[in-house]
PDB file of N, CA and C in Angstrom:
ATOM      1  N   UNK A   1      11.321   7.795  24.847  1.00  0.00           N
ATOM      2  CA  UNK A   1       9.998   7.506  25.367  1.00  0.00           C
ATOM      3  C   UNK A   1       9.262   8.800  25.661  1.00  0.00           C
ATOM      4  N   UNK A   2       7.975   8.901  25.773  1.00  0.00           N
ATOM      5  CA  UNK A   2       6.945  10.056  25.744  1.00  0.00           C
ATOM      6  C   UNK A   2       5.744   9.542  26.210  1.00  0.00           C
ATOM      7  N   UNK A   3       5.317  10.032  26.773  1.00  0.00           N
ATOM      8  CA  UNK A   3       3.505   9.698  27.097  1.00  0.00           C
ATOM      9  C   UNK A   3       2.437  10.706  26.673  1.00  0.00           C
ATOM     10  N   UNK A   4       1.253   9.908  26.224  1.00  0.00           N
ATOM     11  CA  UNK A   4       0.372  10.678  25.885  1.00  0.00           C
ATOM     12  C   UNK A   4      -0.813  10.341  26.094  1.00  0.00           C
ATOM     13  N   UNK A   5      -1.564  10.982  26.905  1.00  0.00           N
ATOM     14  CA  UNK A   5      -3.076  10.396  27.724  1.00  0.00           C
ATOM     15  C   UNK A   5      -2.645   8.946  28.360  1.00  0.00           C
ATOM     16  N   UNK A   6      -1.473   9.107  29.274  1.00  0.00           N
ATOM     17  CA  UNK A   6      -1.036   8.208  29.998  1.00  0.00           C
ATOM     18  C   UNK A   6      -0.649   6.648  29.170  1.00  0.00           C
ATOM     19  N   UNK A   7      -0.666   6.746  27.878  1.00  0.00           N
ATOM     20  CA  UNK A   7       0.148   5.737  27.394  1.00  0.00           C
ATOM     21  C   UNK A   7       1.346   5.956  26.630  1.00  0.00           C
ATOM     22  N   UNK A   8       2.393   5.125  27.192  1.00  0.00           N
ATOM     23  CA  UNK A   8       3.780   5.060  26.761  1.00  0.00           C
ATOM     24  C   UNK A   8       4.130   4.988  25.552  1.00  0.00           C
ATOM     25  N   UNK A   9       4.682   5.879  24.873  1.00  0.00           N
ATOM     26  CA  UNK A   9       5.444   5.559  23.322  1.00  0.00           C
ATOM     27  C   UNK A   9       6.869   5.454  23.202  1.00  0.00           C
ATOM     28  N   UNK A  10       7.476   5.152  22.326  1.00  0.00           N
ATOM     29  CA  UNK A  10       8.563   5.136  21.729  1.00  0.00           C
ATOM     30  C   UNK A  10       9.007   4.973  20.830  1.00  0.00           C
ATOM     31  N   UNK A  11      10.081   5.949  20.104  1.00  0.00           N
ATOM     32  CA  UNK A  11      10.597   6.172  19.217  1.00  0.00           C
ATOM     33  C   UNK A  11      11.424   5.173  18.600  1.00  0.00           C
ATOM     34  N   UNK A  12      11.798   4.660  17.336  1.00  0.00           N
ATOM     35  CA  UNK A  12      12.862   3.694  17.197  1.00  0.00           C
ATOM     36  C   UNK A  12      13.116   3.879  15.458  1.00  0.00           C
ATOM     37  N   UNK A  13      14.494   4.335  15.523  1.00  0.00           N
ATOM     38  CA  UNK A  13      15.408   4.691  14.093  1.00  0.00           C
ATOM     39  C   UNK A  13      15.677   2.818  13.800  1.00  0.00           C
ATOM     40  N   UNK A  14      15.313   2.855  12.309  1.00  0.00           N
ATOM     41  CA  UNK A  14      15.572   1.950  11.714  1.00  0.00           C
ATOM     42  C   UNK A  14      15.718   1.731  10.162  1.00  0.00           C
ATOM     43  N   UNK A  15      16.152   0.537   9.735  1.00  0.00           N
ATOM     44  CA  UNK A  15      16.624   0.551   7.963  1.00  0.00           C
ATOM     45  C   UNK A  15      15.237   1.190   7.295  1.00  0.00           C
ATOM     46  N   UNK A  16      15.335   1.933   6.658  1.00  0.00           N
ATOM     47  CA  UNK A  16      14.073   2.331   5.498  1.00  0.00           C
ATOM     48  C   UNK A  16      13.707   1.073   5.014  1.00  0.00           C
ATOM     49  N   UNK A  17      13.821   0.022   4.410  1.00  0.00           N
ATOM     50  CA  UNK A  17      13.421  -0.722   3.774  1.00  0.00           C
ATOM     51  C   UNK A  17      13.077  -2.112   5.066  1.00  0.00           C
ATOM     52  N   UNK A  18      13.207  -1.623   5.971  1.00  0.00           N
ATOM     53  CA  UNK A  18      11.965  -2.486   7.666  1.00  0.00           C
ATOM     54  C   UNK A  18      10.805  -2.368   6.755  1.00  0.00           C
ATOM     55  N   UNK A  19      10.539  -3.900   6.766  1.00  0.00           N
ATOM     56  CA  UNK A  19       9.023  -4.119   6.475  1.00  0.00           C
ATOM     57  C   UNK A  19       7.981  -3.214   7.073  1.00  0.00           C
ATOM     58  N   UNK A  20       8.362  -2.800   8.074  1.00  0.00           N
ATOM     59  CA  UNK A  20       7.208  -1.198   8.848  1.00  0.00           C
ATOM     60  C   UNK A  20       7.000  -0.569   7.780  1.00  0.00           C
ATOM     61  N   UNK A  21       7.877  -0.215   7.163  1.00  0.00           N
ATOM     62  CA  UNK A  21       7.379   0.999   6.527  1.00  0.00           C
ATOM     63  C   UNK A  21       6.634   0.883   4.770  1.00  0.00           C
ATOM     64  N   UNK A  22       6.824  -0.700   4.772  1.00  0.00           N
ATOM     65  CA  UNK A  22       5.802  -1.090   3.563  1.00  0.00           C
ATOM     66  C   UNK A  22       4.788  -0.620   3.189  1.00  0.00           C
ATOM     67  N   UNK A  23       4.099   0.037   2.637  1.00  0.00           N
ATOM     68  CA  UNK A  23       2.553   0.421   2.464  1.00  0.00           C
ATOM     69  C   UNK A  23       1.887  -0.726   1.807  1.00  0.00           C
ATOM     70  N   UNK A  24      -0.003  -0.578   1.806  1.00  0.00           N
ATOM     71  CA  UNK A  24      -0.414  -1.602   0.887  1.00  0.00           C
ATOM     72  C   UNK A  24      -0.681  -1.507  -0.810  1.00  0.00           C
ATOM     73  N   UNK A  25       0.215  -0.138  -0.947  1.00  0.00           N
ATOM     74  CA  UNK A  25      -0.018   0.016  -2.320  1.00  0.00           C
ATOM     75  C   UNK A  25       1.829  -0.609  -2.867  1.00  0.00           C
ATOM     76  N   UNK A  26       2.650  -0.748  -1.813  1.00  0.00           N
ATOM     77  CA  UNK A  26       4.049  -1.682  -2.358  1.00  0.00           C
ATOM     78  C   UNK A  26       4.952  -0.575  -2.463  1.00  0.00           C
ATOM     79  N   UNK A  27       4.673   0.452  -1.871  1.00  0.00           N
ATOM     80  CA  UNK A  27       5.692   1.433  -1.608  1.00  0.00           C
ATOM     81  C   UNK A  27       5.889   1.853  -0.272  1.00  0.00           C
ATOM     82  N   UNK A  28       7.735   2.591  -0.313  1.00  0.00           N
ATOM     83  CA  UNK A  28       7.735   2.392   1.158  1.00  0.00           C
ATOM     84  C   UNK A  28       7.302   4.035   1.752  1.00  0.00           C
ATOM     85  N   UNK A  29       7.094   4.055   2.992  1.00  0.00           N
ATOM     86  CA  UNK A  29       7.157   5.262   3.685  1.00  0.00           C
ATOM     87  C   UNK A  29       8.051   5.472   4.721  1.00  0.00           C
ATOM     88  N   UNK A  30       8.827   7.139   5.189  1.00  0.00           N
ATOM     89  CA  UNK A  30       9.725   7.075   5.897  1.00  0.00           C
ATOM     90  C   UNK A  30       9.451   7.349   7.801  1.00  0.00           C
ATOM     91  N   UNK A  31       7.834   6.991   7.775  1.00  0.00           N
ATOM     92  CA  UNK A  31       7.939   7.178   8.961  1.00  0.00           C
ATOM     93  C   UNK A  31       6.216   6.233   9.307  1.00  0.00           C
ATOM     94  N   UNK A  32       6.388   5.682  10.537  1.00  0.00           N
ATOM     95  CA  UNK A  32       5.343   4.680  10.611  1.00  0.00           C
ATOM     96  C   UNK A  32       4.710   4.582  12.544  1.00  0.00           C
ATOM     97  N   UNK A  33       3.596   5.197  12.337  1.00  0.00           N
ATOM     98  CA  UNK A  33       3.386   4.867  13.826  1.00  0.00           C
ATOM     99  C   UNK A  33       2.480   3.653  14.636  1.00  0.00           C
ATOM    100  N   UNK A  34       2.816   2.805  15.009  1.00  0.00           N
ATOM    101  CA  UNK A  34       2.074   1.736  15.085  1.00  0.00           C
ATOM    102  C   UNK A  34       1.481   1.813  16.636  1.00  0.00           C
ATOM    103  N   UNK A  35      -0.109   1.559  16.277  1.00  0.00           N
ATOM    104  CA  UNK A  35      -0.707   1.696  17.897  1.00  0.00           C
ATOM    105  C   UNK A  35      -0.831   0.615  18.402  1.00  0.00           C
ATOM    106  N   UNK A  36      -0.331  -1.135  17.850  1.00  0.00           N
ATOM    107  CA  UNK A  36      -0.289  -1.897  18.819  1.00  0.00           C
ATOM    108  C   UNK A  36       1.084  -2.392  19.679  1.00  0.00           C
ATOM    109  N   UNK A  37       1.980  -1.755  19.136  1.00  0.00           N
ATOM    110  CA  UNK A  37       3.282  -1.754  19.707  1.00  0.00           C
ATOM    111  C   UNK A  37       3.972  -0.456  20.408  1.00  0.00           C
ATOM    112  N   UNK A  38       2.400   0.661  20.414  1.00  0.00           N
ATOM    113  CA  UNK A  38       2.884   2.117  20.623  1.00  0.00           C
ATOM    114  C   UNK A  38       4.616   2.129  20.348  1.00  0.00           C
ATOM    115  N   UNK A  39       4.749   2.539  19.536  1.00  0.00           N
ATOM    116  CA  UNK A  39       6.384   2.764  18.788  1.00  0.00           C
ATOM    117  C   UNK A  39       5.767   3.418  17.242  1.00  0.00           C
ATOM    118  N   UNK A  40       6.450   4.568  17.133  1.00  0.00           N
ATOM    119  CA  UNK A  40       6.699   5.335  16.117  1.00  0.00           C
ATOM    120  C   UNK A  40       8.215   4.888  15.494  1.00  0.00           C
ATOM    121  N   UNK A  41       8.325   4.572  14.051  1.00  0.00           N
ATOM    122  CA  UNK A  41       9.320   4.113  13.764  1.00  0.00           C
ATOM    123  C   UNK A  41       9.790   4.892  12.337  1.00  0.00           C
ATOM    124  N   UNK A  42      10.610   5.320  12.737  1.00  0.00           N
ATOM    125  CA  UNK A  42      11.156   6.621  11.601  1.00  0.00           C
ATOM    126  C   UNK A  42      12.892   6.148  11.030  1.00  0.00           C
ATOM    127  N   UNK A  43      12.597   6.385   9.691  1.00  0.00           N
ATOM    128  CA  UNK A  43      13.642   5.927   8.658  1.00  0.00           C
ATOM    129  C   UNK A  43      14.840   6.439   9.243  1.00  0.00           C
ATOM    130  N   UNK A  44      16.006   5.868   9.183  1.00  0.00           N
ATOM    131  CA  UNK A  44      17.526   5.715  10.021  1.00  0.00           C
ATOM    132  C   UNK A  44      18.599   7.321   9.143  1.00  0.00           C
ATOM    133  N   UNK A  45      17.791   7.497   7.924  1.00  0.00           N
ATOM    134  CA  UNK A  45      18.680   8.490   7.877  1.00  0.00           C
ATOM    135  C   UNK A  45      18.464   9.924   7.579  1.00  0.00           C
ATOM    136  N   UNK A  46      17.185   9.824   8.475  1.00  0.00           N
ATOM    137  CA  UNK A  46      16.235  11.339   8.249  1.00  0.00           C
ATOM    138  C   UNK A  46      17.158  11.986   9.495  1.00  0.00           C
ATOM    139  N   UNK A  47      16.871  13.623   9.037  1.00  0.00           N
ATOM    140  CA  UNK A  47      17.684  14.441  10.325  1.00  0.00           C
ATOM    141  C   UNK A  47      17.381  16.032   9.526  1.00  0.00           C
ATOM    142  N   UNK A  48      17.907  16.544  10.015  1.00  0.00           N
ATOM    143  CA  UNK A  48      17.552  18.026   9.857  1.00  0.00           C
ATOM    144  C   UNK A  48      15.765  18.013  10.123  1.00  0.00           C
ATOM    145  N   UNK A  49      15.379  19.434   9.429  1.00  0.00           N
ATOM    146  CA  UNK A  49      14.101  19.781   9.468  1.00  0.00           C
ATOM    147  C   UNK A  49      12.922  18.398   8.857  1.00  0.00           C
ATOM    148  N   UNK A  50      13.842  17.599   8.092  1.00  0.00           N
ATOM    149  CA  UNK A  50      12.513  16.633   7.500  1.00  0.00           C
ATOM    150  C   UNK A  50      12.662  15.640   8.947  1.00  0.00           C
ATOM    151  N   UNK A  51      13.672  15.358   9.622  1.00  0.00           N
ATOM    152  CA  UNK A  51      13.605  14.699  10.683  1.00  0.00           C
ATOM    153  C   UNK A  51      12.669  14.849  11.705  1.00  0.00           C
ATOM    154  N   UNK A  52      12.050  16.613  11.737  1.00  0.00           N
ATOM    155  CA  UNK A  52      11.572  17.081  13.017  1.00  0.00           C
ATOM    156  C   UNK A  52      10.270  16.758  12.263  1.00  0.00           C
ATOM    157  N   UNK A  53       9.812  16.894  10.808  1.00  0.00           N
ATOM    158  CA  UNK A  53       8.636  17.173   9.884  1.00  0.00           C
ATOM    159  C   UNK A  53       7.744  15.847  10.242  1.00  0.00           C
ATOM    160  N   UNK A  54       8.719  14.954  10.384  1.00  0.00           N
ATOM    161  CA  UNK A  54       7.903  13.341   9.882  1.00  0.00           C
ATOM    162  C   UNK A  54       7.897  12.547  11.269  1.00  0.00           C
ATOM    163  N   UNK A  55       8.631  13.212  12.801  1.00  0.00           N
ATOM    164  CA  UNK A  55       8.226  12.809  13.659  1.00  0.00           C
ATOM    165  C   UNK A  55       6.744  13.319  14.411  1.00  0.00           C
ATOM    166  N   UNK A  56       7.149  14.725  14.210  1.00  0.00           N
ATOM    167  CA  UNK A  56       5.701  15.420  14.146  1.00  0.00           C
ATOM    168  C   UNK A  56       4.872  14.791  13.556  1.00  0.00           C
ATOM    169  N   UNK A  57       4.362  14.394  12.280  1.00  0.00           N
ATOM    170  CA  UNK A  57       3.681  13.715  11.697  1.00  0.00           C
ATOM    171  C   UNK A  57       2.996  12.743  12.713  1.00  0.00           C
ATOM    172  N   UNK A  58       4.551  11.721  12.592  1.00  0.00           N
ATOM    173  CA  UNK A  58       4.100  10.984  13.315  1.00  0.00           C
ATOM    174  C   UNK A  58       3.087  10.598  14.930  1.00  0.00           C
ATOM    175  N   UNK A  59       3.647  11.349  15.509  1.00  0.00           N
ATOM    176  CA  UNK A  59       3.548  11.792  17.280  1.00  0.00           C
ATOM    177  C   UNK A  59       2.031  12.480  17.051  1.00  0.00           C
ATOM    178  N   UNK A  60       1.427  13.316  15.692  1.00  0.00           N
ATOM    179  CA  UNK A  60      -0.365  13.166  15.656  1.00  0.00           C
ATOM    180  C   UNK A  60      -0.657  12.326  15.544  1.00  0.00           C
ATOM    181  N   UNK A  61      -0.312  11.291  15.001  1.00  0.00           N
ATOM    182  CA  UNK A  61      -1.233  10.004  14.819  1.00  0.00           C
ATOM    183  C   UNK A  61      -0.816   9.066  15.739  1.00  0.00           C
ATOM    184  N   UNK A  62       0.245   9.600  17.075  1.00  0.00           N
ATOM    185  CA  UNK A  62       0.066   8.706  18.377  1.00  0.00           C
ATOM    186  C   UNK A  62      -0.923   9.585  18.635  1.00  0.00           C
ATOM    187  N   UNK A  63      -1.172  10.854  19.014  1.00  0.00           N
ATOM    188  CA  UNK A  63      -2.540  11.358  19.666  1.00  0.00           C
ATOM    189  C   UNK A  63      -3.393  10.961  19.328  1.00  0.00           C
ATOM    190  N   UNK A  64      -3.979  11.271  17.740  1.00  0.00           N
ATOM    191  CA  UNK A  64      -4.678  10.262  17.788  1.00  0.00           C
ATOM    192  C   UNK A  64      -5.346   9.183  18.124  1.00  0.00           C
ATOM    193  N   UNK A  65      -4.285   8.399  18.077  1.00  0.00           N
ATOM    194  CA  UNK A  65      -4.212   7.019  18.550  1.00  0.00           C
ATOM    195  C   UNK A  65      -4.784   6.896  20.610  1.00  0.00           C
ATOM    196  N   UNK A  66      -3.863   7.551  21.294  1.00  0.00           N
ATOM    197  CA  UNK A  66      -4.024   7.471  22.589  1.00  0.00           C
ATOM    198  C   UNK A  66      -5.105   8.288  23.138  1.00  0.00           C
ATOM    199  N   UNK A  67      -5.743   9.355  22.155  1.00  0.00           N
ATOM    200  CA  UNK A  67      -6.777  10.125  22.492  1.00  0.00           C
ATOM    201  C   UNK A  67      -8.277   9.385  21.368  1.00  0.00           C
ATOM    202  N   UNK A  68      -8.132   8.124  21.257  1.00  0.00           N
ATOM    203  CA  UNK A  68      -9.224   7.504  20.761  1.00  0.00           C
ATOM    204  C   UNK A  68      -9.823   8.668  19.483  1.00  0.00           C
ATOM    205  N   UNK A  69      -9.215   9.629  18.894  1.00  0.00           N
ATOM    206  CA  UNK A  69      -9.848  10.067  17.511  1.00  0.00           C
ATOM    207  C   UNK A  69      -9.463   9.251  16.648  1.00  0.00           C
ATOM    208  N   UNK A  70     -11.098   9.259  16.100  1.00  0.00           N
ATOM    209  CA  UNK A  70     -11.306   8.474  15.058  1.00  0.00           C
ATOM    210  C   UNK A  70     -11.736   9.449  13.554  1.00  0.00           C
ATOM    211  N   UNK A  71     -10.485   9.279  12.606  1.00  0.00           N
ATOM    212  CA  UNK A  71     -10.901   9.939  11.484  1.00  0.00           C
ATOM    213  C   UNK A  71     -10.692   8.631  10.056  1.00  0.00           C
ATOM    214  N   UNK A  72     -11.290   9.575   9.146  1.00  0.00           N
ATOM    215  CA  UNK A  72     -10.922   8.644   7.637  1.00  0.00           C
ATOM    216  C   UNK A  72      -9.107   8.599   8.316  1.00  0.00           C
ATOM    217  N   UNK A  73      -8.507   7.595   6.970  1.00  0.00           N
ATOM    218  CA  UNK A  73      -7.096   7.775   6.115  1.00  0.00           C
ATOM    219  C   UNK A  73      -7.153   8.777   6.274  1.00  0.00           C
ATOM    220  N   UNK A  74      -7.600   9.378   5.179  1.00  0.00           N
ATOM    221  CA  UNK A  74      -6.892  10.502   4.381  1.00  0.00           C
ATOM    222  C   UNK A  74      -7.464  11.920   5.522  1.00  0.00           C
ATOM    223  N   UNK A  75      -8.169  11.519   6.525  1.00  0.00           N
ATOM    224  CA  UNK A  75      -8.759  13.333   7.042  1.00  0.00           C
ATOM    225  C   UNK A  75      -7.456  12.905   8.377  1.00  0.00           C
ATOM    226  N   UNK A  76      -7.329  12.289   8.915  1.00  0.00           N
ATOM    227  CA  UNK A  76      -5.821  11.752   9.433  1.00  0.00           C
ATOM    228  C   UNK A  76      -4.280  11.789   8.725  1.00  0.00           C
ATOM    229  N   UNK A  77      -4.438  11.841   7.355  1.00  0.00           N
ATOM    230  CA  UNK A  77      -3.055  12.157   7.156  1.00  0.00           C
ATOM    231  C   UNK A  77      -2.901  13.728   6.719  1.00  0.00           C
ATOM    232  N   UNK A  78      -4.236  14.675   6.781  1.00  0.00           N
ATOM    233  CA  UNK A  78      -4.033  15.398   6.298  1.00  0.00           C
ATOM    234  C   UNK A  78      -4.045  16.304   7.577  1.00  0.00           C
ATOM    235  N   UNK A  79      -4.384  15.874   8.367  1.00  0.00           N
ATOM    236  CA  UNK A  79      -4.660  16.906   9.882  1.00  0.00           C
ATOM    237  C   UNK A  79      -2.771  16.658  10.013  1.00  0.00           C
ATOM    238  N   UNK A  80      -2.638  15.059  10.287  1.00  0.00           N
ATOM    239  CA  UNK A  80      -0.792  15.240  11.083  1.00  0.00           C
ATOM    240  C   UNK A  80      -0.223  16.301   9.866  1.00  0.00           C
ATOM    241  N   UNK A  81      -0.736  16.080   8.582  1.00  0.00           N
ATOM    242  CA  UNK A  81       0.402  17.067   7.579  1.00  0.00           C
ATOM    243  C   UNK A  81       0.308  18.437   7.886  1.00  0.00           C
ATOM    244  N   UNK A  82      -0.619  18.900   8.216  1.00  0.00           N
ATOM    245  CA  UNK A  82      -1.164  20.696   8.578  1.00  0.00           C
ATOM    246  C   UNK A  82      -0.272  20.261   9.688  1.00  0.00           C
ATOM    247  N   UNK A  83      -0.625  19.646  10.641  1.00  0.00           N
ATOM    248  CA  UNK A  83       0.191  20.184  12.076  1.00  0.00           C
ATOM    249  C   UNK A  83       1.914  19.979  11.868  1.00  0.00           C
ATOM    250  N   UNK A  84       2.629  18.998  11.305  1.00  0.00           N
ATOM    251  CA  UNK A  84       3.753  18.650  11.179  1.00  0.00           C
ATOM    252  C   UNK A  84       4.391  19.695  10.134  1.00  0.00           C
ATOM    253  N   UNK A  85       3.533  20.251   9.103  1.00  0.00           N
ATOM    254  CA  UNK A  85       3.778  21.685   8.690  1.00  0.00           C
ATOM    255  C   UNK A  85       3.486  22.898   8.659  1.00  0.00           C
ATOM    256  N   UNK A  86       2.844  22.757   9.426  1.00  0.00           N
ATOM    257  CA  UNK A  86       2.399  24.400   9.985  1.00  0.00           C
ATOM    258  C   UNK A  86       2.119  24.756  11.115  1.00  0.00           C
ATOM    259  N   UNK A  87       2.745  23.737  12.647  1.00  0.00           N
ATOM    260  CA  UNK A  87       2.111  23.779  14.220  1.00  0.00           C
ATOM    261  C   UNK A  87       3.142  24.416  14.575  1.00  0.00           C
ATOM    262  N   UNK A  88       4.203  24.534  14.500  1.00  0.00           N
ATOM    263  CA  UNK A  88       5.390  25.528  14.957  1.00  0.00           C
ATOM    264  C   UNK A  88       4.847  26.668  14.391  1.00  0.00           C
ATOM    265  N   UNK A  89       4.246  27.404  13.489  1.00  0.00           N
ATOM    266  CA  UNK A  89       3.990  28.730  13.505  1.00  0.00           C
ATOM    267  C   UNK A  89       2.479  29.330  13.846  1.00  0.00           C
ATOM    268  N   UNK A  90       1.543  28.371  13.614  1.00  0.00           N
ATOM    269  CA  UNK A  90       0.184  28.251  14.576  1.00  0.00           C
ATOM    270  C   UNK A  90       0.562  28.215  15.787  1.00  0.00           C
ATOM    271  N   UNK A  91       1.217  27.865  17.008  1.00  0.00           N
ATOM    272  CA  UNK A  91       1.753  28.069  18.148  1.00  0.00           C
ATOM    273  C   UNK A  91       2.266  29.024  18.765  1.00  0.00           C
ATOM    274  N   UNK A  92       3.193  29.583  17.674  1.00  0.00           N
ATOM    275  CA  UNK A  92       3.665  30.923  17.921  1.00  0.00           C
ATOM    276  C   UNK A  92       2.524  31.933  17.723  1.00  0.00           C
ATOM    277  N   UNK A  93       1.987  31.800  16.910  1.00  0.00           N
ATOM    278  CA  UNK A  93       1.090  32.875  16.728  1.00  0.00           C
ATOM    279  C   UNK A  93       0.051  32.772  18.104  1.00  0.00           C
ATOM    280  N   UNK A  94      -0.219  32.315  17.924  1.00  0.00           N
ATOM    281  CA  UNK A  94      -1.628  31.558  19.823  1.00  0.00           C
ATOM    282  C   UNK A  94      -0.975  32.430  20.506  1.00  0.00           C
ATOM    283  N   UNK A  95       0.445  31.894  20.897  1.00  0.00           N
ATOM    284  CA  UNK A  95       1.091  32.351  21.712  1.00  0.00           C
ATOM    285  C   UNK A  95       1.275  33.861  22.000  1.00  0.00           C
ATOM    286  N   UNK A  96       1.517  34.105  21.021  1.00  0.00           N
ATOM    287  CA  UNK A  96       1.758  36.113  21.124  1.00  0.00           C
ATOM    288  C   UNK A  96       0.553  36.702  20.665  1.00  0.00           C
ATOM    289  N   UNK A  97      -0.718  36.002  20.460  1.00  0.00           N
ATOM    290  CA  UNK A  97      -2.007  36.773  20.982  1.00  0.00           C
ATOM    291  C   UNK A  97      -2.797  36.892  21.886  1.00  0.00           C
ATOM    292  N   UNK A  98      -2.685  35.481  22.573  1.00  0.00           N
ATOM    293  CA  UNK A  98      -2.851  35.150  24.077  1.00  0.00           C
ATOM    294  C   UNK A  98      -2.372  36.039  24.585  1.00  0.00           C
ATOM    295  N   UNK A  99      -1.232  35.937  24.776  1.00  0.00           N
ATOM    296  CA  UNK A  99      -0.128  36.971  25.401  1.00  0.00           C
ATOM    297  C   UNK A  99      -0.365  38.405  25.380  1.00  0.00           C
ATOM    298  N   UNK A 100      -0.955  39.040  24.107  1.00  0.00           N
ATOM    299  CA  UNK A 100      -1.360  40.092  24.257  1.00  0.00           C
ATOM    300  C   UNK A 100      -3.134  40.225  24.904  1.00  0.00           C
ATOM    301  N   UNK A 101      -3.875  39.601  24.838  1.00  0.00           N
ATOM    302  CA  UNK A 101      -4.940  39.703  24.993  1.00  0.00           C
ATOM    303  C   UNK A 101      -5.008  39.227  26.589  1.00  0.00           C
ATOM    304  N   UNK A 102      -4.171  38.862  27.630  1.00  0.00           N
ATOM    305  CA  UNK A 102      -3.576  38.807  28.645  1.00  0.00           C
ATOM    306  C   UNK A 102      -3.540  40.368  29.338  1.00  0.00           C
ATOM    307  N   UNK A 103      -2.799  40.803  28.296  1.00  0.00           N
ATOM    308  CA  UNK A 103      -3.033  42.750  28.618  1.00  0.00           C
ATOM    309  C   UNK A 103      -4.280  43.410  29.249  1.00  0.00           C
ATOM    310  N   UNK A 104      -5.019  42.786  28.554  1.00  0.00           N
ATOM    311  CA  UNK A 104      -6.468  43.461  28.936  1.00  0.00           C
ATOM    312  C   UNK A 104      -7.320  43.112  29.816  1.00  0.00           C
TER     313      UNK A 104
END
């Protein structure tokens, strides 16, 4: 469980082939965040780095979701994809320029 702008989420590992993760084009996807059940629901046998990739993913489009932004599809799947692949080193970087600019 996690909160975000004071509403509750949760995580839940399940079979890849859970109707969740159906798309409407008839293919499946391995990770699914649903805002009327707040539950992010991620495929049962993801782990390593794609594990951390596609919860990230996911967990923007609870912000999203709990912070009322409203984008297209696609300007929404492409913001969680920048952040779910590239917010661990955008962070770091913030971080150690802040940090230096703190100096002054």
């Amino acid at each position: 469980m996690f909160t975000i702008n004071n509403e509750e989420w949760k995580v839940e590992f399940t079979n890849p082939r859970n109707p969740v993760f159906l798309r409407g084009d008839g293919t499946y996807t391995i990770g699914m965040c649903d805002n009327n059940t707040k539950t992010i629901y991620i495929a049962d046998y993801l782990q390593g780095d794609m594990l951390k990739k596609v919860l990230c993913h996911e967990i923007v489009h609870a912000a999203m979701f709990s912070y009322n932004v409203i984008l297209s599809i696609d300007q929404e799947e492409l913001m969680a994809d920048i952040i779910a692949t590239y917010g661990d080193e955008i962070i770091e970087i913030t971080n150690k320029v802040f940090k230096k600019l703190q100096l002054f």
